[in-house]
Structure formats: C-alpha cells, structure tokens
N, C-alpha and C. Protein backbone atom coordinates (compact mmCIF):
# COMPACT_ATOMS: atom_id res chain seq x y z
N UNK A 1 151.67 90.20 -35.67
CA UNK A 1 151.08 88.89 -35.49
C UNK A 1 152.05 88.01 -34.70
N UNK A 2 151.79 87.10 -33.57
CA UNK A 2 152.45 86.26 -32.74
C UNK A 2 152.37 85.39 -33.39
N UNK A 3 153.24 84.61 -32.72
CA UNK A 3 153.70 82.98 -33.26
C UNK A 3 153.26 82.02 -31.97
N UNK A 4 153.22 80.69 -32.62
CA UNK A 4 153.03 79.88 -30.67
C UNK A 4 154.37 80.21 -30.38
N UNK A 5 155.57 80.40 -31.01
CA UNK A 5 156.77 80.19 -30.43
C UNK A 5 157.23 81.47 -29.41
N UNK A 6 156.10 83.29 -30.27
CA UNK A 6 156.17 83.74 -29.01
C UNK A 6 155.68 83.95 -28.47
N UNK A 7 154.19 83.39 -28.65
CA UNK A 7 153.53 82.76 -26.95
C UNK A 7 154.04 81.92 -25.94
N UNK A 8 154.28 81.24 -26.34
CA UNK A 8 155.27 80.56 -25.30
C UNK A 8 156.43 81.00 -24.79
N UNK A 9 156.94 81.87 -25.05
CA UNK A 9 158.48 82.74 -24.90
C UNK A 9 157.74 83.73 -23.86
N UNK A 10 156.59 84.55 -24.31
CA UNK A 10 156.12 85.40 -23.15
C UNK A 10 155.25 84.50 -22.05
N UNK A 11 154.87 83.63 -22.15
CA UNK A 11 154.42 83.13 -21.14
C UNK A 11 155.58 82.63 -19.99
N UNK A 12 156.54 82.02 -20.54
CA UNK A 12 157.47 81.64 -19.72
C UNK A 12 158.18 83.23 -19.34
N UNK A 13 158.21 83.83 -19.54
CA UNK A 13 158.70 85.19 -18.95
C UNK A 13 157.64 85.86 -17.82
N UNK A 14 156.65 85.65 -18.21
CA UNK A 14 155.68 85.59 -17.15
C UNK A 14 156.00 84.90 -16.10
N UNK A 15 155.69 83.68 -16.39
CA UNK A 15 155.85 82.64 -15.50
C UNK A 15 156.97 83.10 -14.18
N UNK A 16 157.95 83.28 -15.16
CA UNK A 16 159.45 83.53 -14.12
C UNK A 16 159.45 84.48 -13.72
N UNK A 17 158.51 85.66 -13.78
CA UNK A 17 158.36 86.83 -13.17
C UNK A 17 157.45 86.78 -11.81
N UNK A 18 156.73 85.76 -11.54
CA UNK A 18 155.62 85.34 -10.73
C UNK A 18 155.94 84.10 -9.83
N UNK A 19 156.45 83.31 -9.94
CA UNK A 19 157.24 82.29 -9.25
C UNK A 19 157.96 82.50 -8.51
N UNK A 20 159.54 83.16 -8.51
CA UNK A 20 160.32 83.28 -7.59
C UNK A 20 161.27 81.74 -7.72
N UNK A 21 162.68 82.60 -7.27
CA UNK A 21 163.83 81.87 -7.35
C UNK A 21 163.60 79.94 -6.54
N UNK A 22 162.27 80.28 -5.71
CA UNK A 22 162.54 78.40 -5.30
C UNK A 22 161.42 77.59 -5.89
N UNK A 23 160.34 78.18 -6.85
CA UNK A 23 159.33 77.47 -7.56
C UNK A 23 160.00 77.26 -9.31
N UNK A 24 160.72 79.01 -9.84
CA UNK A 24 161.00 78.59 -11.38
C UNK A 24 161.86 77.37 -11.22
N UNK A 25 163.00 76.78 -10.82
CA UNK A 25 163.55 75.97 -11.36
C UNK A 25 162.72 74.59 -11.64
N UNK A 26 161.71 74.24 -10.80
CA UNK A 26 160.56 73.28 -11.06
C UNK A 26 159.94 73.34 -12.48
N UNK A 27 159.23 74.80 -12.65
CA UNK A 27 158.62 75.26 -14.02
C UNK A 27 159.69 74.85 -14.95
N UNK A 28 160.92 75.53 -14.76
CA UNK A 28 161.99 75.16 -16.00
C UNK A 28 162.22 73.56 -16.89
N UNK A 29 161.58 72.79 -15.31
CA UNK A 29 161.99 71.52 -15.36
C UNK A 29 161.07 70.43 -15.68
N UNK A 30 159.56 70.94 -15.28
CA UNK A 30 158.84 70.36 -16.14
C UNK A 30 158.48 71.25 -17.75
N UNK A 31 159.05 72.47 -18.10
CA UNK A 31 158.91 72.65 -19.27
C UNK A 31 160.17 71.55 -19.97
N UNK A 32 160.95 71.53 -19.49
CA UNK A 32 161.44 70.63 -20.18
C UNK A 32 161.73 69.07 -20.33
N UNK A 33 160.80 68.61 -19.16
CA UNK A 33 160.59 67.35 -19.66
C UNK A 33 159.31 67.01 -20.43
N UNK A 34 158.41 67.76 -20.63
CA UNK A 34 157.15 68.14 -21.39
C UNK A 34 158.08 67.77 -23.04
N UNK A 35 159.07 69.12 -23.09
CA UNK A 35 159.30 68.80 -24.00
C UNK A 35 160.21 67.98 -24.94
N UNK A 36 160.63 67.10 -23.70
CA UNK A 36 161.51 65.60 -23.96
C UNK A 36 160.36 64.79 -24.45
N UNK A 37 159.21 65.14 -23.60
CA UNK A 37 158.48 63.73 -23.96
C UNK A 37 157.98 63.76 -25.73
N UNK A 38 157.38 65.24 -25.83
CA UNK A 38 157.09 65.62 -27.29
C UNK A 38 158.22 65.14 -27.94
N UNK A 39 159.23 65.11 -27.93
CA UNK A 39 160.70 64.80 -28.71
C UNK A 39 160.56 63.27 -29.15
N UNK A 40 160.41 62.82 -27.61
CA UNK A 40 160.36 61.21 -28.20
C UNK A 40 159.14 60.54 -28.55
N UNK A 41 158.40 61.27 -28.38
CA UNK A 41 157.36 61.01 -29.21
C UNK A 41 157.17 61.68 -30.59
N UNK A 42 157.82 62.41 -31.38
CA UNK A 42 158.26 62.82 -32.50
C UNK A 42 159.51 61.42 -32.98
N UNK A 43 160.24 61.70 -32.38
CA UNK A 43 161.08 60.65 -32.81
C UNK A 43 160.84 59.74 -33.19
N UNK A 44 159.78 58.59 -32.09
CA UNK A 44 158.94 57.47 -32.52
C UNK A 44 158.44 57.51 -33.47
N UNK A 45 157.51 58.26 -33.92
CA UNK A 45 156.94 58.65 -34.96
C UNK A 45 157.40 58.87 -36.48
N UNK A 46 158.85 59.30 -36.15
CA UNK A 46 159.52 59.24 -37.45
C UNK A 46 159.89 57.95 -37.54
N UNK A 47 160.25 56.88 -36.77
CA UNK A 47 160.91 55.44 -36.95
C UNK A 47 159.81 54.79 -37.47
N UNK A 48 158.40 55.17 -37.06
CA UNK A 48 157.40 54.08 -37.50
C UNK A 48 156.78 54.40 -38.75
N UNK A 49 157.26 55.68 -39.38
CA UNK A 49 157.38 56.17 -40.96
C UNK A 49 157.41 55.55 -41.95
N UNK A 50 159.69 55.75 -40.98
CA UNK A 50 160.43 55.12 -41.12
C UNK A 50 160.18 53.27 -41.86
N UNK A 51 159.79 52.84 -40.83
CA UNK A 51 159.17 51.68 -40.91
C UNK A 51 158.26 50.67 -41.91
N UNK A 52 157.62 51.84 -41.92
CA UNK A 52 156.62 51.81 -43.06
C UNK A 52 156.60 51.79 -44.56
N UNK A 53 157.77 52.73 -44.71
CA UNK A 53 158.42 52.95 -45.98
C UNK A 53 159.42 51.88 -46.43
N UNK A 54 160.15 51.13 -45.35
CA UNK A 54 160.82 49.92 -45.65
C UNK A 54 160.31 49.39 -46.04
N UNK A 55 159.41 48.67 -45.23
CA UNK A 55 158.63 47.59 -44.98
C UNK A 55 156.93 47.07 -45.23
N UNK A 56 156.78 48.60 -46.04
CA UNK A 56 154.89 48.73 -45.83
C UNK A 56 154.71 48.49 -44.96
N UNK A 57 152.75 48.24 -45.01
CA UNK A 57 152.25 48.26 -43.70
C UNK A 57 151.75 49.58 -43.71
N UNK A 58 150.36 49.65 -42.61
CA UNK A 58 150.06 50.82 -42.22
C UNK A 58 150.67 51.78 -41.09
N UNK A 59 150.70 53.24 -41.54
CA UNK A 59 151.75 54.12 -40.51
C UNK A 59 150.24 53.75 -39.19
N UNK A 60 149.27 53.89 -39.80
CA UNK A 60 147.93 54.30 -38.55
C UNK A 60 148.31 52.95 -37.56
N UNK A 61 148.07 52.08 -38.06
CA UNK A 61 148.57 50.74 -37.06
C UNK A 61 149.46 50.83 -36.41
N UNK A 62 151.08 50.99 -37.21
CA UNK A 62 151.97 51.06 -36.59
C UNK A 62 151.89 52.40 -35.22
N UNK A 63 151.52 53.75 -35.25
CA UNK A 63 151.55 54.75 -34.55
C UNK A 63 150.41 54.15 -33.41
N UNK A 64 149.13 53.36 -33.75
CA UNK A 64 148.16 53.63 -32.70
C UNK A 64 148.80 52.35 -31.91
N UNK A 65 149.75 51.34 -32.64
CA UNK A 65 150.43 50.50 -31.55
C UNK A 65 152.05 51.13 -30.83
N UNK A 66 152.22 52.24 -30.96
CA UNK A 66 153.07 52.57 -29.99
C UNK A 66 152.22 53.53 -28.51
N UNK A 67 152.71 53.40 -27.55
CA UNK A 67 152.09 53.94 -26.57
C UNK A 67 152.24 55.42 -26.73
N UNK A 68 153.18 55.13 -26.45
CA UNK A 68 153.91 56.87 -25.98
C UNK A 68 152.96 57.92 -26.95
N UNK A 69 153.38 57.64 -28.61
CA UNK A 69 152.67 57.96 -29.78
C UNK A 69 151.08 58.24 -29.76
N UNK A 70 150.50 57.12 -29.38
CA UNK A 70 149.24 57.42 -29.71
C UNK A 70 148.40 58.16 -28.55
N UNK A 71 148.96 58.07 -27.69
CA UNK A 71 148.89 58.99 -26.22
C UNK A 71 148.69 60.30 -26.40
N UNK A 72 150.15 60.63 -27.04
CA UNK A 72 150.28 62.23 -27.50
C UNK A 72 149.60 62.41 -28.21
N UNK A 73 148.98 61.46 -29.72
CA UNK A 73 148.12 61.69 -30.49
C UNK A 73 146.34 61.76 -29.98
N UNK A 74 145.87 61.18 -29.27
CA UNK A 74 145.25 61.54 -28.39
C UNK A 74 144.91 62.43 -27.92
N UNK A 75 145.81 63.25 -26.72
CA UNK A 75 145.70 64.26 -26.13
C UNK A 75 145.67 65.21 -27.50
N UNK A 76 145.47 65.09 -28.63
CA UNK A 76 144.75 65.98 -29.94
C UNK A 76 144.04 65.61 -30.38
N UNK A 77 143.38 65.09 -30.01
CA UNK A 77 142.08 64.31 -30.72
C UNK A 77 142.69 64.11 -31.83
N UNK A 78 143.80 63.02 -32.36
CA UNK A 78 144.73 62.68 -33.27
C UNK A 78 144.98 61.52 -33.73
N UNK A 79 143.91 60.79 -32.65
CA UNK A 79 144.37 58.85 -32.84
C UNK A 79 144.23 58.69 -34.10
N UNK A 80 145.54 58.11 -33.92
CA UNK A 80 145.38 56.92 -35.60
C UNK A 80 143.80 56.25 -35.88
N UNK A 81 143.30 55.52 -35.02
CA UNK A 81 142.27 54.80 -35.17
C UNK A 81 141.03 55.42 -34.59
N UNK A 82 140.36 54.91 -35.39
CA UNK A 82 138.87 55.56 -34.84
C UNK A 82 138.27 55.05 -33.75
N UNK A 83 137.55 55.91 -33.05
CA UNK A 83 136.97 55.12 -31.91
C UNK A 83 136.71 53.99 -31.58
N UNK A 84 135.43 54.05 -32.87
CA UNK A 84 134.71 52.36 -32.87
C UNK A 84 136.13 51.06 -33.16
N UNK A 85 136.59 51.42 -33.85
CA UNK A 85 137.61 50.32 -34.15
C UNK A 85 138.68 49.87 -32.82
N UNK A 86 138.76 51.19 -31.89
CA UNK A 86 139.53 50.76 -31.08
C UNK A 86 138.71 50.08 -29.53
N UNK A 87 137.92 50.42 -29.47
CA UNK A 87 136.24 50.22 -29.08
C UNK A 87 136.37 48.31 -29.47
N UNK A 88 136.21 48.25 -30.59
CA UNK A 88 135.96 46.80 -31.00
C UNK A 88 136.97 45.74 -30.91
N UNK A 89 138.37 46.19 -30.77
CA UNK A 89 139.29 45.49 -30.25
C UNK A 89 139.28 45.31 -29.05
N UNK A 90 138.71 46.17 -28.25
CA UNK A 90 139.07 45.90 -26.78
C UNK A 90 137.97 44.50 -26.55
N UNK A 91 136.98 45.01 -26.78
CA UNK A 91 135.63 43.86 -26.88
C UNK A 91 135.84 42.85 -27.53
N UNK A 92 137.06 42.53 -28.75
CA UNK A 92 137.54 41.01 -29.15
C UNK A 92 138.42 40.85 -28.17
N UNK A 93 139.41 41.40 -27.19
CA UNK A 93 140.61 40.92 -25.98
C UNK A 93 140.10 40.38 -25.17
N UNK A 94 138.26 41.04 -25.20
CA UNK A 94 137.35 40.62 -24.15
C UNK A 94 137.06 38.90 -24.17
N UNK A 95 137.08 38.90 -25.16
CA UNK A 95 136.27 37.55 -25.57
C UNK A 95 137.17 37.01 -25.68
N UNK A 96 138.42 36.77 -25.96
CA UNK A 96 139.79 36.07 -26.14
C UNK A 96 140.17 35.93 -24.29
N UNK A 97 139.99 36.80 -23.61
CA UNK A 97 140.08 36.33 -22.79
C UNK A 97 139.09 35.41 -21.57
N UNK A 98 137.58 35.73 -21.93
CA UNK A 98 136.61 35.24 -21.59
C UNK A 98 135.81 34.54 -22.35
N UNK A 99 136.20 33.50 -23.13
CA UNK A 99 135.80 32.96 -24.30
C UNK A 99 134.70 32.17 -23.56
N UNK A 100 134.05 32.00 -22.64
CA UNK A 100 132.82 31.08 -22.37
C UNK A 100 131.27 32.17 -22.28
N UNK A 101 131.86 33.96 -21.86
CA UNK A 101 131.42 34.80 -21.53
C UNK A 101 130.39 35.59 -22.62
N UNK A 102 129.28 35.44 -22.59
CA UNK A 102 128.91 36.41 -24.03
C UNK A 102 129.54 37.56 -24.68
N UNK A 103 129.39 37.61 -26.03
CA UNK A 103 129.86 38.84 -26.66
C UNK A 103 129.16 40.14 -26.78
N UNK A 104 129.98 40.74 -25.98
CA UNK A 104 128.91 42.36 -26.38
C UNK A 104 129.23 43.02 -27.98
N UNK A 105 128.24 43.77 -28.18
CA UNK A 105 128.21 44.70 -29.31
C UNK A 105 127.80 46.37 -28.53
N UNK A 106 128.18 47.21 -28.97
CA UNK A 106 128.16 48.52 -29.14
C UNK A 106 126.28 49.23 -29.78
N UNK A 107 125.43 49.78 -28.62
CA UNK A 107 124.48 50.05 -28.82
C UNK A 107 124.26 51.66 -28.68
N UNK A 108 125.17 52.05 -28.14
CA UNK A 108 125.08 53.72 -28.56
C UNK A 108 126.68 54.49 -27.45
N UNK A 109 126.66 55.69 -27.52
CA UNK A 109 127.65 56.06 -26.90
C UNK A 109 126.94 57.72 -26.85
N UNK A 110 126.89 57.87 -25.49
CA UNK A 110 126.08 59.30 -25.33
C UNK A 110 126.72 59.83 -23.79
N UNK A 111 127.33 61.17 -24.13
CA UNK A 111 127.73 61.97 -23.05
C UNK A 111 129.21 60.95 -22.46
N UNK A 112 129.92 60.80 -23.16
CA UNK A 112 131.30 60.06 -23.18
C UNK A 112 130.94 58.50 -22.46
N UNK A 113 129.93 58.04 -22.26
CA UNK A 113 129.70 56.64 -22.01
C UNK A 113 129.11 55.65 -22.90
N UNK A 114 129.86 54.26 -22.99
CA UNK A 114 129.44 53.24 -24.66
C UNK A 114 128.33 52.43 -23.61
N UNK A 115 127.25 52.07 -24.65
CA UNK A 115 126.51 51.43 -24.03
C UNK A 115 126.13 50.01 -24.76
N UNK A 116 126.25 49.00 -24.08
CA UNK A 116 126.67 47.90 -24.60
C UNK A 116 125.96 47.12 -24.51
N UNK A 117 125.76 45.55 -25.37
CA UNK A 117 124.72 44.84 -24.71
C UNK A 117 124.98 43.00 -25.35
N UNK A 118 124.53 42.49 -24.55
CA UNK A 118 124.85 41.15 -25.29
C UNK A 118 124.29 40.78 -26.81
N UNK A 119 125.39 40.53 -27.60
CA UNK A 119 125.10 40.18 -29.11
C UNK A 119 123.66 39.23 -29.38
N UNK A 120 123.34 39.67 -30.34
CA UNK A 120 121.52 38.93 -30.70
C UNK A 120 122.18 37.69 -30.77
N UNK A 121 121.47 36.23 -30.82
CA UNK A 121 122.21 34.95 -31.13
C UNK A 121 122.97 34.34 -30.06
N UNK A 122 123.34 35.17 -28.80
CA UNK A 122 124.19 34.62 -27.74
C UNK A 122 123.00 33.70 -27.41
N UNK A 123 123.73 32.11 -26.81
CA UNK A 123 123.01 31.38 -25.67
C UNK A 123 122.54 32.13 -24.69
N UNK A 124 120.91 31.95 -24.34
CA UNK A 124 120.15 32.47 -22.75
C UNK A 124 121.55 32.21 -21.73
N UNK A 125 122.35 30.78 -21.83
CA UNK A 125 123.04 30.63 -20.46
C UNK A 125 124.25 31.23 -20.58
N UNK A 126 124.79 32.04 -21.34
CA UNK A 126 125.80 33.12 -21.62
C UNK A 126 125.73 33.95 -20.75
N UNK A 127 127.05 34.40 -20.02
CA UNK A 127 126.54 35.54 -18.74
C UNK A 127 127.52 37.09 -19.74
N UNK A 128 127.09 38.15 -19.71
CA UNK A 128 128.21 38.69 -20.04
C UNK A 128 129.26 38.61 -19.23
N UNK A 129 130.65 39.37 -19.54
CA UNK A 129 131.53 39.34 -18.58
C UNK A 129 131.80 40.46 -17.99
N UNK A 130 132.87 40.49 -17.08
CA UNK A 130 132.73 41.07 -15.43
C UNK A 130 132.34 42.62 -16.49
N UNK A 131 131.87 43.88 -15.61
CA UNK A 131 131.84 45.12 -16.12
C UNK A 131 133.07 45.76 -15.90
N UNK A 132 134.04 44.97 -14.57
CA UNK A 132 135.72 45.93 -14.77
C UNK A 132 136.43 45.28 -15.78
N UNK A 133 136.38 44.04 -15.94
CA UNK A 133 137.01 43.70 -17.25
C UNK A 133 136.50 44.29 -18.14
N UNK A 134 135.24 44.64 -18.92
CA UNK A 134 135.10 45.00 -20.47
C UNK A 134 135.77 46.74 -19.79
N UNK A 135 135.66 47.43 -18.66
CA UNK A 135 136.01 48.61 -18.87
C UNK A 135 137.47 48.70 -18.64
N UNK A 136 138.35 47.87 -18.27
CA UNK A 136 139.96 47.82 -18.46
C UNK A 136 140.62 47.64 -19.79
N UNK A 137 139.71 47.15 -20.89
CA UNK A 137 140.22 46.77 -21.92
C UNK A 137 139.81 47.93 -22.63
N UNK A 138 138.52 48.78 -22.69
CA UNK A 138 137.93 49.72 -23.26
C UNK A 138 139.29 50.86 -22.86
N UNK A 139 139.36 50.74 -21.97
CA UNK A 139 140.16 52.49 -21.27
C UNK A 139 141.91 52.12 -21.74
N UNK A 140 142.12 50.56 -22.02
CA UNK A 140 143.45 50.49 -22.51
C UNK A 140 143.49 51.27 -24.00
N UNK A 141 142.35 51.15 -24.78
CA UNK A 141 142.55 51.29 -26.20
C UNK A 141 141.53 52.74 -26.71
N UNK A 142 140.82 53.17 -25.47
CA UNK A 142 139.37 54.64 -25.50
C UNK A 142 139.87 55.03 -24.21
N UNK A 143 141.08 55.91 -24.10
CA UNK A 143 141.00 56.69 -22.44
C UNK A 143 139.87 57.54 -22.60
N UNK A 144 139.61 57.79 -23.55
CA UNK A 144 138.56 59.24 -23.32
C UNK A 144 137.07 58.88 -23.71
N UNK A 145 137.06 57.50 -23.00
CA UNK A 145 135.50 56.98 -23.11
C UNK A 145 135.47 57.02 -21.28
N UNK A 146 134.49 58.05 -21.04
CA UNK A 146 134.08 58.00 -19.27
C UNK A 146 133.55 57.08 -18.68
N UNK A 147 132.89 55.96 -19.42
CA UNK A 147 132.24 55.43 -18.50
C UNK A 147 131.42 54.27 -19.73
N UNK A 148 131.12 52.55 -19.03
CA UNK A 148 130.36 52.25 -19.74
C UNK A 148 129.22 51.80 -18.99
N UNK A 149 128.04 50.66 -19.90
CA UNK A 149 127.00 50.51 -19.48
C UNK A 149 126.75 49.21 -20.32
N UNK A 150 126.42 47.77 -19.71
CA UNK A 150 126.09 47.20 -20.24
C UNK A 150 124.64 46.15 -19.91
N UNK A 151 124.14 46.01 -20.55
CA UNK A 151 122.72 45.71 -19.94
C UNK A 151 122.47 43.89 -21.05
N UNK A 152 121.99 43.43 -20.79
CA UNK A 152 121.82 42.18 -20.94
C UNK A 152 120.96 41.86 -22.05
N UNK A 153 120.10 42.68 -22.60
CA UNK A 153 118.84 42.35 -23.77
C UNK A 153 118.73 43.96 -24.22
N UNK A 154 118.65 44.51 -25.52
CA UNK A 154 118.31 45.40 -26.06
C UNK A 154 116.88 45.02 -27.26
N UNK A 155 116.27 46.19 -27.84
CA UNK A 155 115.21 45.68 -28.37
C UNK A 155 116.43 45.96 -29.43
N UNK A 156 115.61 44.81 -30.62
CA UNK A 156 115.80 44.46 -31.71
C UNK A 156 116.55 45.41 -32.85
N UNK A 157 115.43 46.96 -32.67
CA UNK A 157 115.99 47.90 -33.53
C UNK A 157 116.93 48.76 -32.85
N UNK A 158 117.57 48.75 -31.69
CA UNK A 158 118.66 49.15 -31.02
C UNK A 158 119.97 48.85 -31.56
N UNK A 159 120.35 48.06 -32.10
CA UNK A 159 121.64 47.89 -32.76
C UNK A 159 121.71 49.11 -33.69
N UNK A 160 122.58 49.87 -33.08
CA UNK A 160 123.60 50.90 -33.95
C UNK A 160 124.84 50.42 -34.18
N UNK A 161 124.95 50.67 -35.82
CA UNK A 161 126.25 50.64 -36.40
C UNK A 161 127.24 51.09 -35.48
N UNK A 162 128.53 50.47 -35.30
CA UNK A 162 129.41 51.34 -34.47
C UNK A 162 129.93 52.50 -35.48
N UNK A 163 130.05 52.07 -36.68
CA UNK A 163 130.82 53.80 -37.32
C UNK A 163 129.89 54.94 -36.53
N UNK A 164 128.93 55.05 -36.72
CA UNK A 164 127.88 56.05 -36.13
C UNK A 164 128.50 56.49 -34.80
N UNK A 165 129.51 55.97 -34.38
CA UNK A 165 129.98 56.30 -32.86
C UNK A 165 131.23 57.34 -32.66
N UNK A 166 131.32 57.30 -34.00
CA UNK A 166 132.74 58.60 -34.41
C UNK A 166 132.37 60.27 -33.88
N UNK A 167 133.28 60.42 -33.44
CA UNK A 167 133.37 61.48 -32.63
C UNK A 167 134.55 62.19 -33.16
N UNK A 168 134.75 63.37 -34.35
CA UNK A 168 135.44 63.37 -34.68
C UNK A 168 136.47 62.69 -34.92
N UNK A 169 136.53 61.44 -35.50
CA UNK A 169 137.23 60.52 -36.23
C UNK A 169 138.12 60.98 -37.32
N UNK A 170 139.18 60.94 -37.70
CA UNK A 170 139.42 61.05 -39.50
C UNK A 170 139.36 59.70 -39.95
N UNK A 171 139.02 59.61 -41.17
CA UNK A 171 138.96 58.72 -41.91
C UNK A 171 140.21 57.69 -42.36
C-alpha cells in the first residue's frame, strides 16, 4: 500500500526523469515554494489556534479572516465559513459602501452563479448597485462563485433561504 508521501516521491522521480537538466531545476523550485506556501499557511493557522485559546473567540472567524489561510482552505473545499454567510457579507460591504443603493438578497445559486434581486420593501426609486461592484465584493469573500445575476423584481415566492445555498458547507 502507498502513501501520498510515496506518491509524491515517485512522481517527482518521474518528473526528473522527463524534464532534463534546464527545465528540473524550475520543477524543484516551484515544488518548493508550493511547499513554503503550505508551511505558512500551516503556521498561520497554528497562531490563530494559538489565538484562540488565549483569547477565545472563534478559530472559523479568525482562519476565514486570514488570507493566505482561507485561500488554502478553499482550494479544499475547507472554508471556515459557509457560502451563504460569506455571500452575505460581501452584500452588507455592498451597502456600507453604497448606502443610497438598494439592498439585494440572494434568490438562488445554480451552475456556480448567485442570483440576486432587490430586497421586498426597497423604495421604487432605489436603483440597485453597479453589477462590478456587488461582483468584486462577492469574488473577495466566494472566489468560487462564477458568475452573478441580478435582476430588479422577483415574484414573491422566489425568496430562497440563503442556507439552502450550501454547497458542501460544514456546519
């Protein structure tokens, strides 16, 4: 039975068997800043433990507010925070920063795109705001939301819960 450790041991023997003396030292070199970055992002991770255990507080907060961290956690479908929640912050930065602008809510999310729409109760003279702003704030806090959609009036029974938007989430 193999290990990842010697999968990776024969792959890189591969590797250096197929490359040649002026491509491996590149391979060598992004294997090992690959695995600097895993390092300090382990590291981080232990400080904001760390952190935690001093000081309470949540580790999920603390980890989904470091970059580096929740990045790597990410690229595992690993985020601290759940979609919708990180989804719904971006859409309050929205409004903090466009506070005259209507508020969207979250009306479904299908084939990696959120589809959005102005909150029931907004003023008729409410415009939403720009569509690159709500999608700069979405992709700061959902890289792996493709695409959004926001439309101006939904019918009534269209409001979906955002939990319903979890996509393999943990709890």
């Amino acid at each position: 039975m193999t290990t990842t450790g010697d999968d990776v041991e024969r792959l890189l023997e591969e590797a250096q068997a197929v490359t040649g003396p002026v491509a491996w030292p590149r391979v060598e070199a992004l294997v090992a800043a690959l695995v600097a970055l895993y390092g300090e992002g382990l590291e981080r991770t232990l400080a904001c433990a760390r952190d935690c255990a001093r000081e309470g507080g949540s580790l999920d907060e603390r980890l989904a507010r470091d970059e580096l961290v929740s990045s790597l956690m990410l690229l595992h479908d690993l985020h601290p925070l759940p979609l919708e929640r990180r989804i719904d912050a971006a859409l309050q930065r929205v409004r903090e920063e466009l506070p005259g602008s209507a508020a969207l809510v979250v009306v479904g999310f299908e084939a990696g795109v959120v589809k959005l729409v102005v909150a029931p109760g907004t003023a008729k003279a409410a415009r939403p705001p720009p569509t690159t702003i709500v999608a700069r704030e979405i992709e700061r806090d959902a890289p792996e939301v493709l695409g959004i959609r926001i439309e101006e009036e939904a019918p009534a029974d269209a409001i979906v819960p955002v939990e319903r938007l979890t996509r393999g989430a943990r709890p």
